[in-house]
Protein backbone atom coordinates (compact mmCIF):
# COMPACT_ATOMS: atom_id res chain seq x y z
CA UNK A 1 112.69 129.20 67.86
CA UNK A 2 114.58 128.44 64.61
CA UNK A 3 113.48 125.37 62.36
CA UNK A 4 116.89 123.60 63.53
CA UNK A 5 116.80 124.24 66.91
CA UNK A 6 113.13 122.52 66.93
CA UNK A 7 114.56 119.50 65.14
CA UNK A 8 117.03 118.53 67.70
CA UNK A 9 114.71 120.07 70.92
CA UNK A 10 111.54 118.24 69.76
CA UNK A 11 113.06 114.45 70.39
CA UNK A 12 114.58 115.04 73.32
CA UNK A 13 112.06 116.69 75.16
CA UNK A 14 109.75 114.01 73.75
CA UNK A 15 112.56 111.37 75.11
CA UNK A 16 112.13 113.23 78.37
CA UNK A 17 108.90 112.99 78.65
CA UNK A 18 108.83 109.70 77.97
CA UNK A 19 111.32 108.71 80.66
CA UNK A 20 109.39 110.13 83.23
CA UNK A 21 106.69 108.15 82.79
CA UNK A 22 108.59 104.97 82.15
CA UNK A 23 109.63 106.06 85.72
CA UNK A 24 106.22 106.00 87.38
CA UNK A 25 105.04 103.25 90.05
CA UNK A 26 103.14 102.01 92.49
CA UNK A 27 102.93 103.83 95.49
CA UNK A 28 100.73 104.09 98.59
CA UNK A 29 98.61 107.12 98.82
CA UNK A 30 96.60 106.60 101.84
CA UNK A 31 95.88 103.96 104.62
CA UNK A 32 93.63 103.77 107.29
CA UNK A 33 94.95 103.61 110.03
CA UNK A 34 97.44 105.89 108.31
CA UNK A 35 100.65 105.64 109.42
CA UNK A 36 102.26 105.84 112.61
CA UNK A 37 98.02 106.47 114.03
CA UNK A 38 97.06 105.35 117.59
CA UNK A 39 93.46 103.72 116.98
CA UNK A 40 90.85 101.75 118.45
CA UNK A 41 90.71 98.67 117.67
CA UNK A 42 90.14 98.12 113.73
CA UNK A 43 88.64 95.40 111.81
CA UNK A 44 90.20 96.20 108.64
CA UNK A 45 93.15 98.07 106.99
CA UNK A 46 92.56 99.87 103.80
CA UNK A 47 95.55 100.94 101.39
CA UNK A 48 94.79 102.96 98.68
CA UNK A 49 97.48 103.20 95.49
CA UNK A 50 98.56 106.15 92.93
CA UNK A 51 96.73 103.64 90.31
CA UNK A 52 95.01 100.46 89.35
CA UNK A 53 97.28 97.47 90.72
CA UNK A 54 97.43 93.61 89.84
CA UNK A 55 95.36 91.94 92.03
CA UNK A 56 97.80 89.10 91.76
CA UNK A 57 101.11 90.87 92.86
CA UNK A 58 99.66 92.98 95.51
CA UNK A 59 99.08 91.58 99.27
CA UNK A 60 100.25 92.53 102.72
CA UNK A 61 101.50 90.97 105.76
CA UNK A 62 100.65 92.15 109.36
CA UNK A 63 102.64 91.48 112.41
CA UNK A 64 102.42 92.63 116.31
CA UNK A 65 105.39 94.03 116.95
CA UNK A 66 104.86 95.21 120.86
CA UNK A 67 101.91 94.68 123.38
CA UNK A 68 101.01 96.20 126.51
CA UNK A 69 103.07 94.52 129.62
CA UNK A 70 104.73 92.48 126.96
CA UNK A 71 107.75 95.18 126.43
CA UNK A 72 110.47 93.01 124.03
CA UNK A 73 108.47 90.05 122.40
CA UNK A 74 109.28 88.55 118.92
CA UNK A 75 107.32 89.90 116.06
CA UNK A 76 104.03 87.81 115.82
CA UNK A 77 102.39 87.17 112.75
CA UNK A 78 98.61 88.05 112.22
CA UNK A 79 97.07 85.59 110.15
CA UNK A 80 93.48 84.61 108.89
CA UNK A 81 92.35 87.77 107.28
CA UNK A 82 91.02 88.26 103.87
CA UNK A 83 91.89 90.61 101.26
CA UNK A 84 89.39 92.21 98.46
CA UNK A 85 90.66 94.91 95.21
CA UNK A 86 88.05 97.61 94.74
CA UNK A 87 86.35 97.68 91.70
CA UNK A 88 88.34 100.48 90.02
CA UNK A 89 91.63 98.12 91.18
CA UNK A 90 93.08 101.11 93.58
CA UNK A 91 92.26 100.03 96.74
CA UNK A 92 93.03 96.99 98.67
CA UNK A 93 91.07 96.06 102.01
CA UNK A 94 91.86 93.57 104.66
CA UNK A 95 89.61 92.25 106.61
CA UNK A 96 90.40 90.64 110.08
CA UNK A 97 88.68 87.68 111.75
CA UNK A 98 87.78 90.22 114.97
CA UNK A 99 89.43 93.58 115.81
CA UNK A 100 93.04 94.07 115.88
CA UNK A 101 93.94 94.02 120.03
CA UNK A 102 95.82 96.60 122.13
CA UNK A 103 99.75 96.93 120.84
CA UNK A 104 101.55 97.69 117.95
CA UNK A 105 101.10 96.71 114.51
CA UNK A 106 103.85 96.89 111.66
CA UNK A 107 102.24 96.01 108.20
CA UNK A 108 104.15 95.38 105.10
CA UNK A 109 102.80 95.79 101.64
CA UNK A 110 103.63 95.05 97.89
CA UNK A 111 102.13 96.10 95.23
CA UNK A 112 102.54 96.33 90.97
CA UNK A 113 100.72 98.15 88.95
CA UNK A 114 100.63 97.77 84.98
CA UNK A 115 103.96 98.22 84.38
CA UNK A 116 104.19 94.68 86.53
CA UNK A 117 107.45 96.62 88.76
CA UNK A 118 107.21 95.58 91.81
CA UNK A 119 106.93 98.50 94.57
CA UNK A 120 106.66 97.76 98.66
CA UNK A 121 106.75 99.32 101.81
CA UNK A 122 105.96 99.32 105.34
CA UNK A 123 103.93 101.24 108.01
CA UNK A 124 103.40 100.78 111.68
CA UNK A 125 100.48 101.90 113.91
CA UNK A 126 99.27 101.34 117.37
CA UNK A 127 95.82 99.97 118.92
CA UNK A 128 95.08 101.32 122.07
C-alpha cells in the first residue's frame, strides 16, 4: 500500500472503528427464566447484561399478564421484591417475597451501562 494511500486509509478506518464502539450498549444476554420459558414457580429472575451497568439506571418491573381461569384480566403489577447488582455489575437479581404463582408474567427492564444510554426491553414467560 502506497505512503498516500495509508495517509487517507489510516483515519478513516480509525474513525470507523471508533464509531462502532461509540455504538455499543446495553443489552440483555441471558435471563432466567429466559424468555418466552414455561417454569415452576420461581423466586427470583436473574438478567445478565453484555457489560457492567449503573446500578442506579437499571431496574425492572414485573406484571401478570394472564392467569389460569382468569382468560382477559388487566395487567397486574407485582410488587415487593428486591433487587441486588452482582459484584462484577453484570447481573441483576430480583428477588420475590414467595414464588411467582401459576400464569403469565411479562417483565420489563432498563438498563445503562457506562456510556449512561439508556437501553430497555421486555420478555414474557409463563409459571405453570
Amino acid at each position: 500500500m502506497s505512503k498516500l494511500r495509508l495517509a487517507f486509509t489510516a483515519p478513516i478506518l480509525a474513525a470507523l472503528a471508533f464509531a462502532g464502539s461509540a455504538q455499543a450498549h446495553t443489552n440483555l444476554v441471558s435471563s432466567s427464566p429466559a424468555a418466552n420459558a414455561i417454569v415452576a414457580k420461581p423466586g427470583r429472575i436473574v438478567l445478565t447484561f453484555n457489560e457492567r451497568v449503573v446500578a442506579n439506571f437499571t431496574g425492572a418491573t414485573l406484571a401478570m399478564t394472564s392467569m389460569p381461569g382468569m382468560a382477559s384480566h388487566a395487567p397486574m403489577a407485582i410488587t415487593g421484591f428486591t433487587s441486588a447488582m452482582s459484584a462484577d455489575g453484570k447481573t441483576l437479581t430480583l428477588t420475590m417475597r414467595r414464588a411467582l404463582a401459576a400464569g403469565t408474567y411479562q417483565l420489563q427492564w432498563h438498563a445503562a451501562g457506562a456510556d449512561t444510554h439508556r437501553m430497555e426491553g421486555t420478555l414474557s414467560f409463563t409459571v405453570r
